[in-house]
C-alpha atoms as a PDB file:
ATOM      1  CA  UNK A   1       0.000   0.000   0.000  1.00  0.00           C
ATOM      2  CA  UNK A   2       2.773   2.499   0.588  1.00  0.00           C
ATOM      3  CA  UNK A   3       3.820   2.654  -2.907  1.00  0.00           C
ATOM      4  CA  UNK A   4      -0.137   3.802  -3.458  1.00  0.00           C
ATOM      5  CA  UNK A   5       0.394   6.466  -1.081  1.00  0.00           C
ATOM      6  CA  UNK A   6       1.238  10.127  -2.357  1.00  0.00           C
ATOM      7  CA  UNK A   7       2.024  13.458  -0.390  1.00  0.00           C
ATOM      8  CA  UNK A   8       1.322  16.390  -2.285  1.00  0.00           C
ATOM      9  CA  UNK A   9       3.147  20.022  -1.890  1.00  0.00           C
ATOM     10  CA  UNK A  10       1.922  23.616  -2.922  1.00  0.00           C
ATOM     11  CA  UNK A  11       4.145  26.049  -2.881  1.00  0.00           C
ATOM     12  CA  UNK A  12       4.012  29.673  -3.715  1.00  0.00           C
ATOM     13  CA  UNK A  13       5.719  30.411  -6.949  1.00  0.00           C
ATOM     14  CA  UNK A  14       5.637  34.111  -6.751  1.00  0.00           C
ATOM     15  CA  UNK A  15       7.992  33.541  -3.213  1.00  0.00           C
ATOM     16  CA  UNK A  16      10.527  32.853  -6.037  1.00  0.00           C
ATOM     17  CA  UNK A  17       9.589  35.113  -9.020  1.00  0.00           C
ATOM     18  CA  UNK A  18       7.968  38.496  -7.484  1.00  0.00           C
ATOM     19  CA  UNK A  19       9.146  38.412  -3.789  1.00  0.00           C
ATOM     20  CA  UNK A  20      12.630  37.434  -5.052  1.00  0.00           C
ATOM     21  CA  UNK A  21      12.746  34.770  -2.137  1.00  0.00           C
ATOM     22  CA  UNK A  22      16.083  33.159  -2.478  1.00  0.00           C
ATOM     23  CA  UNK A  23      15.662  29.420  -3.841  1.00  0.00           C
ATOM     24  CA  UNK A  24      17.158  27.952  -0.318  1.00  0.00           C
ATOM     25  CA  UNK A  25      14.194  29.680   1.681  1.00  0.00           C
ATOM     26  CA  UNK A  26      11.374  28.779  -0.898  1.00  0.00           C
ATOM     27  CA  UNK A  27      12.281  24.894  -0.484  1.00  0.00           C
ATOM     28  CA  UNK A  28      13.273  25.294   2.967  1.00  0.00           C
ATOM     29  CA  UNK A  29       9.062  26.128   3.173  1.00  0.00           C
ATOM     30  CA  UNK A  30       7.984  23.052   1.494  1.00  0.00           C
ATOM     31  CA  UNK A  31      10.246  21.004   4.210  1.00  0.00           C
ATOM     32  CA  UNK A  32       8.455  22.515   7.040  1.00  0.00           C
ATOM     33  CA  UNK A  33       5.007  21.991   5.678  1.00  0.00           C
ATOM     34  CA  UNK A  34       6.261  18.526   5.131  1.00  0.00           C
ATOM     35  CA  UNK A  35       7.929  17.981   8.415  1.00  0.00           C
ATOM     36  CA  UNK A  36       4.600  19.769  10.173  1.00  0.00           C
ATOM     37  CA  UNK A  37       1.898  17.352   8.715  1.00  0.00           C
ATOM     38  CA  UNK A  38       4.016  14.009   9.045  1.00  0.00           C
ATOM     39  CA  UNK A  39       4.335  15.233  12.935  1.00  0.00           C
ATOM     40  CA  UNK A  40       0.435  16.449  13.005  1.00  0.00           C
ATOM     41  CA  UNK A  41      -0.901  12.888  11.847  1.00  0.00           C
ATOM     42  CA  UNK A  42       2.035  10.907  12.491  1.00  0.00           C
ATOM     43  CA  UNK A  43      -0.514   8.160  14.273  1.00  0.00           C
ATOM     44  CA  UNK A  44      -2.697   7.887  11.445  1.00  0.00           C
ATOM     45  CA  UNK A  45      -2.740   4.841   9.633  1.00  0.00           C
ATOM     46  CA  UNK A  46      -1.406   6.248   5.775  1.00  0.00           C
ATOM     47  CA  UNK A  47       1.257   8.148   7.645  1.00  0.00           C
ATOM     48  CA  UNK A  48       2.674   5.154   9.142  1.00  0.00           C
ATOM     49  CA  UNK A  49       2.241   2.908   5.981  1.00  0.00           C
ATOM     50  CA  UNK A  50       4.057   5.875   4.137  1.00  0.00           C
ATOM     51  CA  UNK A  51       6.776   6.155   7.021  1.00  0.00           C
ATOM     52  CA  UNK A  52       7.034   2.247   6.401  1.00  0.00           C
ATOM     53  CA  UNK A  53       9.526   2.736   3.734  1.00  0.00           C
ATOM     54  CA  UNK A  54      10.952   5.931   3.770  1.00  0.00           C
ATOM     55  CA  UNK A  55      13.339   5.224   0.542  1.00  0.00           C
ATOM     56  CA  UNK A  56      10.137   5.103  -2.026  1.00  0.00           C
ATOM     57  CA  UNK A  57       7.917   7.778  -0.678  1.00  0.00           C
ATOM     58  CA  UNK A  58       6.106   9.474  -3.390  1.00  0.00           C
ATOM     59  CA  UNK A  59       5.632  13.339  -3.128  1.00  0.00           C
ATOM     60  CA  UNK A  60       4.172  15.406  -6.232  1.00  0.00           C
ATOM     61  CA  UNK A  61       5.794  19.537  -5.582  1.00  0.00           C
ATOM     62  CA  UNK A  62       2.864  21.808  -7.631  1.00  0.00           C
ATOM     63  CA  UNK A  63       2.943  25.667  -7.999  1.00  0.00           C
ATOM     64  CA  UNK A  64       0.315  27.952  -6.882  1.00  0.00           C
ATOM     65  CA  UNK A  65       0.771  30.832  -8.347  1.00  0.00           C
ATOM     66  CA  UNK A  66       0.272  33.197  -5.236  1.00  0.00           C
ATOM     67  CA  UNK A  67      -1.385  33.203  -1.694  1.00  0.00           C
ATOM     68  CA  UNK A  68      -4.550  33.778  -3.179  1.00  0.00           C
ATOM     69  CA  UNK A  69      -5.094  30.435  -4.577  1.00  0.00           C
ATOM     70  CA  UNK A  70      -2.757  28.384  -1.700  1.00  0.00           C
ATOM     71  CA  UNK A  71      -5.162  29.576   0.449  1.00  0.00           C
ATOM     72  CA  UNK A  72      -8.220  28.794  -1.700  1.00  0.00           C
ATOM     73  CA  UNK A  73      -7.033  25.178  -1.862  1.00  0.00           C
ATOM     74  CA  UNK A  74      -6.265  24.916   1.613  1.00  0.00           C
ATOM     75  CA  UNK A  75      -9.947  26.126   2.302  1.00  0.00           C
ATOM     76  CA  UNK A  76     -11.454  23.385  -0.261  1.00  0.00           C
ATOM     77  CA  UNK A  77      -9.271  20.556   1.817  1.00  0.00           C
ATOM     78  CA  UNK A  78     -10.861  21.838   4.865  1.00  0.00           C
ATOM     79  CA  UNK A  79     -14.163  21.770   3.649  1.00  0.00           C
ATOM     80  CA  UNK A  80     -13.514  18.406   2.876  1.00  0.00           C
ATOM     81  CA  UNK A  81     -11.856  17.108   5.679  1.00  0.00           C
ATOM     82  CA  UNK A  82      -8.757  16.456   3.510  1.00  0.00           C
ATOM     83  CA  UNK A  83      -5.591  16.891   6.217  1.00  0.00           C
ATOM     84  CA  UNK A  84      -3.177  19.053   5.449  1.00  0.00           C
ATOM     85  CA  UNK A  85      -0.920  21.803   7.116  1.00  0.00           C
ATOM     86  CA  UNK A  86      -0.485  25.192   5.688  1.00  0.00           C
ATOM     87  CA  UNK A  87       2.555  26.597   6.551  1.00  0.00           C
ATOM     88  CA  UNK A  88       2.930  30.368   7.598  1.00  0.00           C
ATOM     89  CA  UNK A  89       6.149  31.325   7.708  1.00  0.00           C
ATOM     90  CA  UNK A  90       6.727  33.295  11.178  1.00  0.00           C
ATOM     91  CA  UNK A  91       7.484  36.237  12.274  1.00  0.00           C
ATOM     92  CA  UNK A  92       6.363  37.586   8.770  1.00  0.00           C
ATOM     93  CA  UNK A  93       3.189  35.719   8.573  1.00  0.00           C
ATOM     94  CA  UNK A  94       3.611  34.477   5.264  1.00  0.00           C
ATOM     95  CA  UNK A  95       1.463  31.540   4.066  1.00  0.00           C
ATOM     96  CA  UNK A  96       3.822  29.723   1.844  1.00  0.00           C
ATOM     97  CA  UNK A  97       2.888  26.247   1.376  1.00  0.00           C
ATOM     98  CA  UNK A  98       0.870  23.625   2.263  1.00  0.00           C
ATOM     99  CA  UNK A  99       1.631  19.994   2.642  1.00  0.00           C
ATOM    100  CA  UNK A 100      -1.151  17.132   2.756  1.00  0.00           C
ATOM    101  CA  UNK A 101      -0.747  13.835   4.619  1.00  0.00           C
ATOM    102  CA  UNK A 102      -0.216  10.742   2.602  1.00  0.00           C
ATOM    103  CA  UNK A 103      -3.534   9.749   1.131  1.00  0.00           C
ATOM    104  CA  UNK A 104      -3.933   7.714  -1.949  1.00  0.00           C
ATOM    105  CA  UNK A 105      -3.756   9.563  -5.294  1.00  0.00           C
ATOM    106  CA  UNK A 106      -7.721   8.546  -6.184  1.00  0.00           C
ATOM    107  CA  UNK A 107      -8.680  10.664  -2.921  1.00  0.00           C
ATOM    108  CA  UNK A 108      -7.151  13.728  -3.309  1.00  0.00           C
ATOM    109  CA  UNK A 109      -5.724  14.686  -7.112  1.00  0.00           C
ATOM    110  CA  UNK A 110      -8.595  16.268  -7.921  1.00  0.00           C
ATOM    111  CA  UNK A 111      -7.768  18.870  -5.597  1.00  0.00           C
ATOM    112  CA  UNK A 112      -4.362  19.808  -7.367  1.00  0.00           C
ATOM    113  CA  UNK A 113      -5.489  18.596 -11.406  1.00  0.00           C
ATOM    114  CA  UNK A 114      -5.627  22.596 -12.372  1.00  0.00           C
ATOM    115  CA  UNK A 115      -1.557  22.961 -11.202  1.00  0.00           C
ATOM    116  CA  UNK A 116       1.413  22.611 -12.364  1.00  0.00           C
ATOM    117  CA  UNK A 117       4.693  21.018 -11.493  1.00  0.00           C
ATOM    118  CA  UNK A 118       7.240  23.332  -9.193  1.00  0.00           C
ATOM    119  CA  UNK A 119       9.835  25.044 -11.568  1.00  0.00           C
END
């Protein structure tokens, strides 16, 4: 089952292009989203069939194209009950990226079909 199980990424692309966010710091954001919702739902059962073999996880990194629409997907997870952290990046309060728990790519690609891959 773990090779079934996908964690996708969003991160902000205009952290690189328009904020001029040095690359370092932009993926330095998708490690703490990562690190945040492994930790959040570390007991739950696709998080510890992911964890099971950590050398063929499976992540998929998309682009949003601003906080606008991270934060519009983060709200249709929610509504959904589709876990997930999104990250805000403190002290500036920055929403960055957001970082869903392992699920299996049937339950949640829908969510992410309108982005693209991180460039």
């Amino acid at each position: 089952m773990a090779s079934k199980l996908v964690q996708y990424v969003v991160v902000r692309g205009d952290l690189l292009r328009s904020m001029s966010w040095p690359t370092g710091a932009v993926i330095a954001q998708a490690c703490h989203a990562c690190s945040a919702v492994i930790w959040l739902f570390k007991d739950d059962p696709n998080t510890i069939e992911y964890a099971k073999d950590i050398d063929h996880m499976h992540k998929v990194v998309l682009e949003a194209k601003d906080e606008e629409q991270l934060n519009n997907i983060s709200m249709a997870l929610t509504a959904d009950n589709i876990d997930h952290k999104l990250w805000i990046e403190q002290p500036e309060n920055y929403v960055t990226c957001l970082a869903t728990k392992p699920y299996t790519k049937d339950q949640i690609q829908k969510y992410f079909k309108k982005l693209k891959l991180f460039k």
